[in-house]
C-alpha atoms as a PDB file:
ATOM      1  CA  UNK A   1      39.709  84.622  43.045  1.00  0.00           C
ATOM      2  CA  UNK A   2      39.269  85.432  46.545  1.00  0.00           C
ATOM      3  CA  UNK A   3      35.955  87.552  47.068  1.00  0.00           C
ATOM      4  CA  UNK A   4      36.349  90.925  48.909  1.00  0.00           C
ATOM      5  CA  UNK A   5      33.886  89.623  51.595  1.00  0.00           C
ATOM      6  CA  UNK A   6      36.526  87.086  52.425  1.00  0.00           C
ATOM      7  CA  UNK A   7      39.721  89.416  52.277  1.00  0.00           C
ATOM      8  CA  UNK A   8      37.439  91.548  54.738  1.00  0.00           C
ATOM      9  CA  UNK A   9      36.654  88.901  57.119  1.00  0.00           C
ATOM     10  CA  UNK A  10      40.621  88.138  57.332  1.00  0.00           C
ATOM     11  CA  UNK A  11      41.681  91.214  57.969  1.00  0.00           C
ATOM     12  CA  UNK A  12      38.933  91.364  60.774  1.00  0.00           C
ATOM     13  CA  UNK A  13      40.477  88.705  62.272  1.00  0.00           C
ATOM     14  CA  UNK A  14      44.080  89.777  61.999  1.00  0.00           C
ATOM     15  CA  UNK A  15      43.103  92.805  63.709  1.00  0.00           C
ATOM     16  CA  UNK A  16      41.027  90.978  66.774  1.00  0.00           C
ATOM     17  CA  UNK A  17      44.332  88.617  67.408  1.00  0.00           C
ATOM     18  CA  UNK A  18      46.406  91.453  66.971  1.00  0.00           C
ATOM     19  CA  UNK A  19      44.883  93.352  69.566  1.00  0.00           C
ATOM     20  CA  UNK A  20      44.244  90.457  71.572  1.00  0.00           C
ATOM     21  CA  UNK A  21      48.009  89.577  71.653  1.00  0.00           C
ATOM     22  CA  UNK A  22      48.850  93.073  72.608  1.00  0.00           C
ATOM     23  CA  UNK A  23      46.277  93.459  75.842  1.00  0.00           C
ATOM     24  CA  UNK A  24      47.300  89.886  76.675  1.00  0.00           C
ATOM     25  CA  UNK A  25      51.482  90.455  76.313  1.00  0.00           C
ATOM     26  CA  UNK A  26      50.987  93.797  78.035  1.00  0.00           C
ATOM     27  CA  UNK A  27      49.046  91.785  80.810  1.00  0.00           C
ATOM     28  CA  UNK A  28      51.710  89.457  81.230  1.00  0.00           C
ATOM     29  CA  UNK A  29      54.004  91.879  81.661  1.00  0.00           C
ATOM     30  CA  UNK A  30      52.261  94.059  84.155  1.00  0.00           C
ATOM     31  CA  UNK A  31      52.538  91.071  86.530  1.00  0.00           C
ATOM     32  CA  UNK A  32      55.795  90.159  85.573  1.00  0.00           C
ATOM     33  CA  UNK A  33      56.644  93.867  86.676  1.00  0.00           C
ATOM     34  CA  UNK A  34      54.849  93.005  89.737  1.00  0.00           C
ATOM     35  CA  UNK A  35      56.473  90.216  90.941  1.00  0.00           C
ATOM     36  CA  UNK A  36      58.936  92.029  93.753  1.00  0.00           C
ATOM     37  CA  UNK A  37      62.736  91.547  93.453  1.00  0.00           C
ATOM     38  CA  UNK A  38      64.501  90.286  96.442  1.00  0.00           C
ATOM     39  CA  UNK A  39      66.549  92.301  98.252  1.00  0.00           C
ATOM     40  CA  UNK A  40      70.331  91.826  97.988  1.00  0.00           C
ATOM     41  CA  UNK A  41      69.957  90.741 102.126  1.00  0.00           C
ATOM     42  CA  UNK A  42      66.830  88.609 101.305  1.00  0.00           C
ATOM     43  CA  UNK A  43      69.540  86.887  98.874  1.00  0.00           C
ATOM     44  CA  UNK A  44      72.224  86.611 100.828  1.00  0.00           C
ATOM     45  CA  UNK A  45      70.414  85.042 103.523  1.00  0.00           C
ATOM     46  CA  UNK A  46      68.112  82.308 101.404  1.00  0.00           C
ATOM     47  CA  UNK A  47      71.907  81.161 100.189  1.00  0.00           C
ATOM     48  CA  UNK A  48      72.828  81.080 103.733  1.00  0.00           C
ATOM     49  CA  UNK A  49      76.443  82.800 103.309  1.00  0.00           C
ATOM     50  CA  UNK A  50      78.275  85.257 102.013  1.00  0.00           C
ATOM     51  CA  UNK A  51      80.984  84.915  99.259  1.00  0.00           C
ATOM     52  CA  UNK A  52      83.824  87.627 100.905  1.00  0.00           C
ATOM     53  CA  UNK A  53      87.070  88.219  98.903  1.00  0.00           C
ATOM     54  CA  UNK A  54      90.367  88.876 100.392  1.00  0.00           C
ATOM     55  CA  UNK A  55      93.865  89.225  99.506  1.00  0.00           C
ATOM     56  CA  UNK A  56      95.768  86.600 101.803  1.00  0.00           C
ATOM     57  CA  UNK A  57      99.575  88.436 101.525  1.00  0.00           C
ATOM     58  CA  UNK A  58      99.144  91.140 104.379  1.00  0.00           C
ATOM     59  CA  UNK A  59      99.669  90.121 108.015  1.00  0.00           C
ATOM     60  CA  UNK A  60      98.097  90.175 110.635  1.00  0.00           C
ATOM     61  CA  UNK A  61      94.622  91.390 108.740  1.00  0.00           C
ATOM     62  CA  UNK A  62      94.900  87.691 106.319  1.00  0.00           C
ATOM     63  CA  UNK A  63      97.499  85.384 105.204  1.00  0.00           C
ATOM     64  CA  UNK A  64      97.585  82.004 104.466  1.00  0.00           C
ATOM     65  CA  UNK A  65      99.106  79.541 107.708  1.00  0.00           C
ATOM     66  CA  UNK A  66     101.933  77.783 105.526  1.00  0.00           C
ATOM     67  CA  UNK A  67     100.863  74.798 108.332  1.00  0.00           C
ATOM     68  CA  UNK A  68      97.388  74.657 107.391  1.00  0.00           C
ATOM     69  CA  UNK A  69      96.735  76.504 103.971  1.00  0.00           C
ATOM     70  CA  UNK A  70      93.951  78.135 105.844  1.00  0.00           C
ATOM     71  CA  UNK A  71      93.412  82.265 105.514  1.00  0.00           C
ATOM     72  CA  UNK A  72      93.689  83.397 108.723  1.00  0.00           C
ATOM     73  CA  UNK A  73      94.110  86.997 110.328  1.00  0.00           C
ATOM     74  CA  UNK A  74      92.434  89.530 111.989  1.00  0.00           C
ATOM     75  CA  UNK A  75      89.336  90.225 109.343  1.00  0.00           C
ATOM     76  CA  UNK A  76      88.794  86.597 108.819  1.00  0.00           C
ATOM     77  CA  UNK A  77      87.741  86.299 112.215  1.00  0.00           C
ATOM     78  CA  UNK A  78      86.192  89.391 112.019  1.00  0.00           C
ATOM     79  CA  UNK A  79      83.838  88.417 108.973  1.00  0.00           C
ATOM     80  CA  UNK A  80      83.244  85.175 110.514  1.00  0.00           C
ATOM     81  CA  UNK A  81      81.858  87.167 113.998  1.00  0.00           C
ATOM     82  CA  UNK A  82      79.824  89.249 112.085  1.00  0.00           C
ATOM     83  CA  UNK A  83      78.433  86.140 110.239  1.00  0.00           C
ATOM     84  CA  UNK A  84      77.893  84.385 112.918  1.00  0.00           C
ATOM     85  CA  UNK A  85      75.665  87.043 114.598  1.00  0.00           C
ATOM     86  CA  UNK A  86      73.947  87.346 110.931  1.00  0.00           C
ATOM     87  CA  UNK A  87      73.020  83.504 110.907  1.00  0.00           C
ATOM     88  CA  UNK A  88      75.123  82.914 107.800  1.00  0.00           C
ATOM     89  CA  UNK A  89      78.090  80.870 106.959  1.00  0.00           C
ATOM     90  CA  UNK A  90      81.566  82.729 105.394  1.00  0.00           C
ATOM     91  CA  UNK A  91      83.178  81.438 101.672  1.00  0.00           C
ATOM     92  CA  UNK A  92      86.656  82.927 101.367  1.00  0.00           C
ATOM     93  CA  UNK A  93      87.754  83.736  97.792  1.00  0.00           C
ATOM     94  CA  UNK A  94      91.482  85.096  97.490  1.00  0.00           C
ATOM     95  CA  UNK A  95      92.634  87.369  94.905  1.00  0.00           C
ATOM     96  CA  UNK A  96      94.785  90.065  94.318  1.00  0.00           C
ATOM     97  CA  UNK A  97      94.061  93.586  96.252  1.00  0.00           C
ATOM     98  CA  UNK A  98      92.839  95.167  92.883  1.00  0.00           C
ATOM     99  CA  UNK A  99      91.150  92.387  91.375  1.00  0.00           C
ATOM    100  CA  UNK A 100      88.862  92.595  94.311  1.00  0.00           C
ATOM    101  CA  UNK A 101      86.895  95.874  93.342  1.00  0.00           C
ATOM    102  CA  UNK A 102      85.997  94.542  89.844  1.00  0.00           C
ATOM    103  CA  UNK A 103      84.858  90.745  91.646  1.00  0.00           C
ATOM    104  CA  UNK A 104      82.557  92.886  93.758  1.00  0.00           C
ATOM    105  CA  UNK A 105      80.975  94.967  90.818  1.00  0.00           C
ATOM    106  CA  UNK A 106      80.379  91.690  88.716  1.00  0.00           C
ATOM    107  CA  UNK A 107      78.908  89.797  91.711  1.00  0.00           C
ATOM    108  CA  UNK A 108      81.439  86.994  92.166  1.00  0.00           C
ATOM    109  CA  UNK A 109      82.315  88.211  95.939  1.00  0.00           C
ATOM    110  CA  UNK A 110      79.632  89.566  98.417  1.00  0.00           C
ATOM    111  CA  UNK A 111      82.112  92.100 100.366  1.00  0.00           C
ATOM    112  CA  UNK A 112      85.433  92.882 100.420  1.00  0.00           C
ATOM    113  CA  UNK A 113      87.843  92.498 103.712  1.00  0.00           C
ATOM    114  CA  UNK A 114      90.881  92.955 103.173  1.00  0.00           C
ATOM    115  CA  UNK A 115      91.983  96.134 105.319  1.00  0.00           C
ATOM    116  CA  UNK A 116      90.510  98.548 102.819  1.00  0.00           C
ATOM    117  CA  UNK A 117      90.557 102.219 103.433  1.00  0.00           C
ATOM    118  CA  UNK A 118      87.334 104.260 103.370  1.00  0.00           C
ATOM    119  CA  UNK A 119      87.997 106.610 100.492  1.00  0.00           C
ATOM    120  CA  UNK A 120      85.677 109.152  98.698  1.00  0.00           C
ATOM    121  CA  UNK A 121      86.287 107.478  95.712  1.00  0.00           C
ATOM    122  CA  UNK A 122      85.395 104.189  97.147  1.00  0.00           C
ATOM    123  CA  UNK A 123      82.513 105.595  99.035  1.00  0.00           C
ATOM    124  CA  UNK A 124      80.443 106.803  96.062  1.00  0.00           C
ATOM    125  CA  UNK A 125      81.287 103.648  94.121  1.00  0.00           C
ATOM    126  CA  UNK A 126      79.915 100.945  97.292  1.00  0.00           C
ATOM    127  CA  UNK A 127      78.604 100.497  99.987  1.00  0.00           C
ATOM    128  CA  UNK A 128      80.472 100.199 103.228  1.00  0.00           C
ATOM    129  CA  UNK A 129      80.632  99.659 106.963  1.00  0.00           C
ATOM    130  CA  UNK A 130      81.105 101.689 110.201  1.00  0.00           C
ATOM    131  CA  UNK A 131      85.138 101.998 110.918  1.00  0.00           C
ATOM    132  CA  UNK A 132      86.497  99.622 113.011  1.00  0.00           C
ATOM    133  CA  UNK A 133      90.076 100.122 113.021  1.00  0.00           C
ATOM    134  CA  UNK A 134      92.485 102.964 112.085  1.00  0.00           C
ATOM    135  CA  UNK A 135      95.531 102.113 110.556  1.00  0.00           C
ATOM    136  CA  UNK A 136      98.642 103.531 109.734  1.00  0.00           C
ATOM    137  CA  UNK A 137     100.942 103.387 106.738  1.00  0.00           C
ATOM    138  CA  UNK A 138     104.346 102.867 106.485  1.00  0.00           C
ATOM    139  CA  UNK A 139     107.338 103.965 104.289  1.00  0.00           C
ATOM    140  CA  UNK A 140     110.157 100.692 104.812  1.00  0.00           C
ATOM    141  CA  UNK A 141     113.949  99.980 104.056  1.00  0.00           C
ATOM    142  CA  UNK A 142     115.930  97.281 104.277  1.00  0.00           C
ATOM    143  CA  UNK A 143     117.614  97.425 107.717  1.00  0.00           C
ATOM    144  CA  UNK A 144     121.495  98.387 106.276  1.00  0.00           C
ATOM    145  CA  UNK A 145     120.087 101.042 104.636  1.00  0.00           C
ATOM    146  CA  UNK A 146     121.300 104.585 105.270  1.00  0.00           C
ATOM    147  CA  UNK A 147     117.945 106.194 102.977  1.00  0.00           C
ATOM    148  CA  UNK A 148     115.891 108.532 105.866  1.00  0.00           C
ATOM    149  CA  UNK A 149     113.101 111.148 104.520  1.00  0.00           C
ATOM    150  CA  UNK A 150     110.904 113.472 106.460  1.00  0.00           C
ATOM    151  CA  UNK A 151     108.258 114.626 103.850  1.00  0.00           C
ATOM    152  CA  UNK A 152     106.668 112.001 100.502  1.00  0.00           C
ATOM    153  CA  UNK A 153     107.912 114.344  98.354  1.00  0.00           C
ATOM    154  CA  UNK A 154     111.662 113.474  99.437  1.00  0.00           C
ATOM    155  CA  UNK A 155     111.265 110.485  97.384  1.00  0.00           C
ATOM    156  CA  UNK A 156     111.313 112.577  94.545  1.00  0.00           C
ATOM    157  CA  UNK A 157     114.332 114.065  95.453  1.00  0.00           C
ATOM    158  CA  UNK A 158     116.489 111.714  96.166  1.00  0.00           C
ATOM    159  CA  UNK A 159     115.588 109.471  92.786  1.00  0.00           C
ATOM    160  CA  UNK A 160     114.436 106.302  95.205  1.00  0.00           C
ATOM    161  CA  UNK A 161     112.495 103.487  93.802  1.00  0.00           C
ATOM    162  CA  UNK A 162     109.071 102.475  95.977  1.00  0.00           C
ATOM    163  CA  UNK A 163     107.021  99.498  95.740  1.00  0.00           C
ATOM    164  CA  UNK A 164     103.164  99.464  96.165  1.00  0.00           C
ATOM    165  CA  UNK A 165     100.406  96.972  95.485  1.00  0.00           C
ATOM    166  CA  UNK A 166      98.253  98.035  92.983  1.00  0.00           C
ATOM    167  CA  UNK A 167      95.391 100.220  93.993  1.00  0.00           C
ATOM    168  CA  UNK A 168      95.681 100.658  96.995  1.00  0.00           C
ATOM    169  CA  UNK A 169      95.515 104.051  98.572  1.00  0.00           C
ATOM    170  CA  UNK A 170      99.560 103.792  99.089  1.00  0.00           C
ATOM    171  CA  UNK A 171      99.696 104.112  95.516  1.00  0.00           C
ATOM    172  CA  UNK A 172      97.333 107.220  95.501  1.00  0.00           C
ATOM    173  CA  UNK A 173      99.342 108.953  97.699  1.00  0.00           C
ATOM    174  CA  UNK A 174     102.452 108.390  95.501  1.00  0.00           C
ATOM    175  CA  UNK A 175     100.252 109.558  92.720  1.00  0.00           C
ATOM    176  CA  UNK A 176      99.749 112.546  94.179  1.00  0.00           C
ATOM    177  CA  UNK A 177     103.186 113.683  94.621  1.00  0.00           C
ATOM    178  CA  UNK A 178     103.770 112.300  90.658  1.00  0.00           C
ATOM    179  CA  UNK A 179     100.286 114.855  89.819  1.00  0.00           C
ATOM    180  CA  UNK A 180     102.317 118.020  92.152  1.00  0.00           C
ATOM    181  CA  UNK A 181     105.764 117.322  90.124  1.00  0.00           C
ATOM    182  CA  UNK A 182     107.505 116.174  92.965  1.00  0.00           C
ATOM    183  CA  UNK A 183     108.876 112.514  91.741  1.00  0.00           C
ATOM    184  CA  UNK A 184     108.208 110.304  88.552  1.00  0.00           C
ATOM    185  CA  UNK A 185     105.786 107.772  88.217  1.00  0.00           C
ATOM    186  CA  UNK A 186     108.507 106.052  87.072  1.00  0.00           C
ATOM    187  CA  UNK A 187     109.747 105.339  90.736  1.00  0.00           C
ATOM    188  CA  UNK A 188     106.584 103.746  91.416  1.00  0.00           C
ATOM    189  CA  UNK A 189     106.621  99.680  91.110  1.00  0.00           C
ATOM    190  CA  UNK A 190     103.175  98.292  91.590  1.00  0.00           C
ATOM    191  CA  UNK A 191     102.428  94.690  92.714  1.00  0.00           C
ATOM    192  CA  UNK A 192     100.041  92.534  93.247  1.00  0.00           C
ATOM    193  CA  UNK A 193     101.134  90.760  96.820  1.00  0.00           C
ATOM    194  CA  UNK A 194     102.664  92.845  99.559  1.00  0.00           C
ATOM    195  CA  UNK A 195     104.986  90.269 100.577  1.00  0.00           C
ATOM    196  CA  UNK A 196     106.406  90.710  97.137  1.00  0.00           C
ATOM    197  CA  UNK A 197     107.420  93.950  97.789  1.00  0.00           C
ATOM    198  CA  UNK A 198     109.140  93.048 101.007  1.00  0.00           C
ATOM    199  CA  UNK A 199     111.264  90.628  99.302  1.00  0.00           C
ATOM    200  CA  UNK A 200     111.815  92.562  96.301  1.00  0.00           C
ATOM    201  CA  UNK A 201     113.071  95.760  99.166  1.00  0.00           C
ATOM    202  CA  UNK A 202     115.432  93.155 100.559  1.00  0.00           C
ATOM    203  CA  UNK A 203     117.224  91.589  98.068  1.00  0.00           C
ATOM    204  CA  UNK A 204     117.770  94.963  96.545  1.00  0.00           C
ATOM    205  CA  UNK A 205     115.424  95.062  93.557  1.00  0.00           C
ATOM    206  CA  UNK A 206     113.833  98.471  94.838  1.00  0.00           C
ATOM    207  CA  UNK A 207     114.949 100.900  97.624  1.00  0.00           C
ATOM    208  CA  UNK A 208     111.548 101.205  99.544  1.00  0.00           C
ATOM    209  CA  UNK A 209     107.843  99.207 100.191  1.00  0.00           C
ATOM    210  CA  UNK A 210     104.965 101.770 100.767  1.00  0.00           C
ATOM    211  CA  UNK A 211     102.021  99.599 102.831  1.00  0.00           C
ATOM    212  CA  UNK A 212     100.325  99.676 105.977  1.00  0.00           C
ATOM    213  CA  UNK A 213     102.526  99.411 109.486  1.00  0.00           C
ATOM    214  CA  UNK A 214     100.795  96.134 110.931  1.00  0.00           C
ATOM    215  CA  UNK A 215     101.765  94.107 107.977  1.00  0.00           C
ATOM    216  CA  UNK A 216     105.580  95.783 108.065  1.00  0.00           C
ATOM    217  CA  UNK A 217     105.870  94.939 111.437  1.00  0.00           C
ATOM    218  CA  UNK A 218     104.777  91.304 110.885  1.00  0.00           C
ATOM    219  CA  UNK A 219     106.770  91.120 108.355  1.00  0.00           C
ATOM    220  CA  UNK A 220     110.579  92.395 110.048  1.00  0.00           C
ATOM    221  CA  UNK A 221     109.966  88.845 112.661  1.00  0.00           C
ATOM    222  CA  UNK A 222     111.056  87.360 109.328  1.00  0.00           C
ATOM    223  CA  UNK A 223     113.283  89.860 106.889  1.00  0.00           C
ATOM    224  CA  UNK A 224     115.512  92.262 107.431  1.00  0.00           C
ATOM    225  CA  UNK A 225     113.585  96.110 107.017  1.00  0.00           C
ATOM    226  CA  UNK A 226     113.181  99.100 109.119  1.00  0.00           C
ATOM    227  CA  UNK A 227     110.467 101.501 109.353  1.00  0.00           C
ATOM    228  CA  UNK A 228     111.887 105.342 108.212  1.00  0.00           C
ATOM    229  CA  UNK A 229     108.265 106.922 107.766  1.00  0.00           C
ATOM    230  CA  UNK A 230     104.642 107.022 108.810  1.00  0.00           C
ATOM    231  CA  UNK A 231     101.449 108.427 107.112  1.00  0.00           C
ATOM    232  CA  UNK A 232      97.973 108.398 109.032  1.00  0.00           C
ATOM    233  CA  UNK A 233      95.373 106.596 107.209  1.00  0.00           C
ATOM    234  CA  UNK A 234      92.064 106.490 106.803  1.00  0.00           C
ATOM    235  CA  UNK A 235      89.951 104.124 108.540  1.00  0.00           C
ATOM    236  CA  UNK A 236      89.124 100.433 107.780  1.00  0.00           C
ATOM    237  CA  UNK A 237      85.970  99.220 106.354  1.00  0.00           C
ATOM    238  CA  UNK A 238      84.010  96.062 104.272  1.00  0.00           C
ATOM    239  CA  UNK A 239      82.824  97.168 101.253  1.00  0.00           C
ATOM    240  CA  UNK A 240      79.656  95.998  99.508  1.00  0.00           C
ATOM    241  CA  UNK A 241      78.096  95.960  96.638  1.00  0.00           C
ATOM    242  CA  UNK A 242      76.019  99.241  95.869  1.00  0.00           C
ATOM    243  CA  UNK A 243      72.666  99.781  96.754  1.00  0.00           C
ATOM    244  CA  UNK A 244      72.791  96.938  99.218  1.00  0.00           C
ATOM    245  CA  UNK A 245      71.290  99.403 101.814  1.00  0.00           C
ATOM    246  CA  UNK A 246      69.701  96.571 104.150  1.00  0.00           C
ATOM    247  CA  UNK A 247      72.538  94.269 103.709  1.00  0.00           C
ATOM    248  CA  UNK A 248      74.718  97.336 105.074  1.00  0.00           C
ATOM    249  CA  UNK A 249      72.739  98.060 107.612  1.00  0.00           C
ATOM    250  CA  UNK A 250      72.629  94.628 108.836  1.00  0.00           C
ATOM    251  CA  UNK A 251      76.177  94.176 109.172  1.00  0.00           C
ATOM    252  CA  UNK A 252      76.687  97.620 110.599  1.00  0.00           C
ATOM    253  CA  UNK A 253      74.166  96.199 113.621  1.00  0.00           C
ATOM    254  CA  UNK A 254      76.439  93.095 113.868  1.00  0.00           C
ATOM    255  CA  UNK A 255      79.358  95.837 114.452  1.00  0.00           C
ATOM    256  CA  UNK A 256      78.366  97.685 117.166  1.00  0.00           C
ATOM    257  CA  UNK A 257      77.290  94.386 118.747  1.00  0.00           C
ATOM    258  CA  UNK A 258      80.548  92.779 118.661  1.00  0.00           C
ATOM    259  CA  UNK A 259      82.188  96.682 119.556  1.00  0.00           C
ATOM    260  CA  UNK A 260      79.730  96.747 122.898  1.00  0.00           C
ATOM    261  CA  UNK A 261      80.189  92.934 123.539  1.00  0.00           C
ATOM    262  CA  UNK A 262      84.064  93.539 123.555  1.00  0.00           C
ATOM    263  CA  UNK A 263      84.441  90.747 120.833  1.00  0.00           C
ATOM    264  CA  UNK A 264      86.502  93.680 118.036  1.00  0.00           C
ATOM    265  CA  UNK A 265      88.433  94.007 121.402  1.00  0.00           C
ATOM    266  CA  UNK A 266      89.280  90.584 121.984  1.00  0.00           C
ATOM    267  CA  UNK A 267      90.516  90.222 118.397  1.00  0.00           C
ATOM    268  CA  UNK A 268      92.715  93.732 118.173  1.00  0.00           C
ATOM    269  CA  UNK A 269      94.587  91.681 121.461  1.00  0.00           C
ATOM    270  CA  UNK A 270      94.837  89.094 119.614  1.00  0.00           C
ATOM    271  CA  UNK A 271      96.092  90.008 116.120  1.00  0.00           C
ATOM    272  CA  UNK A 272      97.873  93.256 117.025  1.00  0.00           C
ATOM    273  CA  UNK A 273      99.000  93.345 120.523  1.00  0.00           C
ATOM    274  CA  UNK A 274     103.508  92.979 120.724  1.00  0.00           C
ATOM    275  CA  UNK A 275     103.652  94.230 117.001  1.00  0.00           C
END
């Protein structure tokens, strides 16, 4: 039998590495508390790039060169100016326009460029640059087509179909007029490429394509559709992820740079002037 002076002597001991453990785990853990966290900037610049997603269908903002396979367009060389005056390289990933919000949230893309409207939707959910370009939309028909409106809600009455890629704010204004009673969602077809749409419009699968005017114009060199409408936009900006305040901040400094240096000008010439 095991004598109470022993029992008492365990338990003794028990209790010294039980405290012992405790002091020495919550020691441990105050400096693991105290080791600082990197900023999402001091990140981005010990990998040396940024990972930027795009969606390569909308001319002259990106598209892929059918000669090269390279994305081109007016915010690929904007990204790549602004990296370039950051000191960091540019990876391009290419999605769809609304797999690109949920690629930022999860961390596989950096920023988003991909002529994305400042919304205040979008602006509580990221982070995002200073404007640098403000847009139009446009409301397009193939070129035979007799179908004119004057107001959104028109589309409503006259029963036309309307294709729009998928989250985009073209499909929130549609929404809208769905939400006031005014059409059916029904007469909304959502995509994922906007050159999709424009081929869908002209060989007669839907009456209409809802997306910005730059792209449309790009895109009637080629097939045969007409502008019949025009909605102001909101401005351009890149998204990032949120809470990235010095990451922002940084980019918005590359901005004005390449604003004062006339570099944004040079590129507007070059991607937007005779469209």
């Amino acid at each position: 039998m095991v004598s109470k002076t022993v029992w008492a002597s365990f338990l003794i001991v028990l209790i010294i590495v039980g405290v012992a453990a405790y002091f020495v785990g919550d020691y441990f853990g105050y400096q693991r508390a105290q080791v600082p966290t990197k900023s999402f900037w001091e990140q981005i610049k010990e990998k040396g790039k940024i990972v930027v997603g795009t969606s390569a269908d909308y001319p002259p903002y990106e598209y892929i060169n059918t000669t090269t396979q390279k994305i081109e367009g007016f915010d690929i060389d904007f990204v790549n100016a602004i990296a370039g005056e950051l000191g960091i390289t540019v990876e391009w990933k290419d999605m769809s326009f609304d797999a690109l919000w949920g690629a930022l949230e999860s961390g596989t893309i950096d920023m988003i460029a991909a002529a994305t409207f400042l919304t205040d939707e979008r602006a509580d959910r990221y982070e995002y640059s200073v404007p640098y370009y403000v847009p139009t939309q446009a409301l397009f028909v193939r070129s035979d087509s007799n179908i004119t409106i004057e107001h959104l809600w028109d589309i409503g009455e006259l029963g036309i179909t309307v294709g729009v890629q998928s989250a985009t704010t073209e499909d929130d204004l549609l929404m809208e007029q769905v939400n006031a009673g005014n059409m059916s969602e029904s007469q909304i077809h959502r995509y994922d490429k906007a050159d999709v749409i424009v081929q869908d419009v002209v060989n007669g699968q839907i009456d209409a394509g809802f997306i910005d005017k730059p792209p449309v114009e790009v895109f009637a060199k080629t097939y045969p559709i007409k502008i019949i409408f025009e909605v102001p936009a909101e401005p351009c900006v890149l998204f990032m992820p949120k809470g990235a305040v010095e990451f922002r901040n940084e980019v918005n400094k590359a901005i004005v740079h390449l604003m004062k240096d006339g570099t944004i000008a040079s590129l507007m010439e070059k991607w937007f002037a005779g469209i």
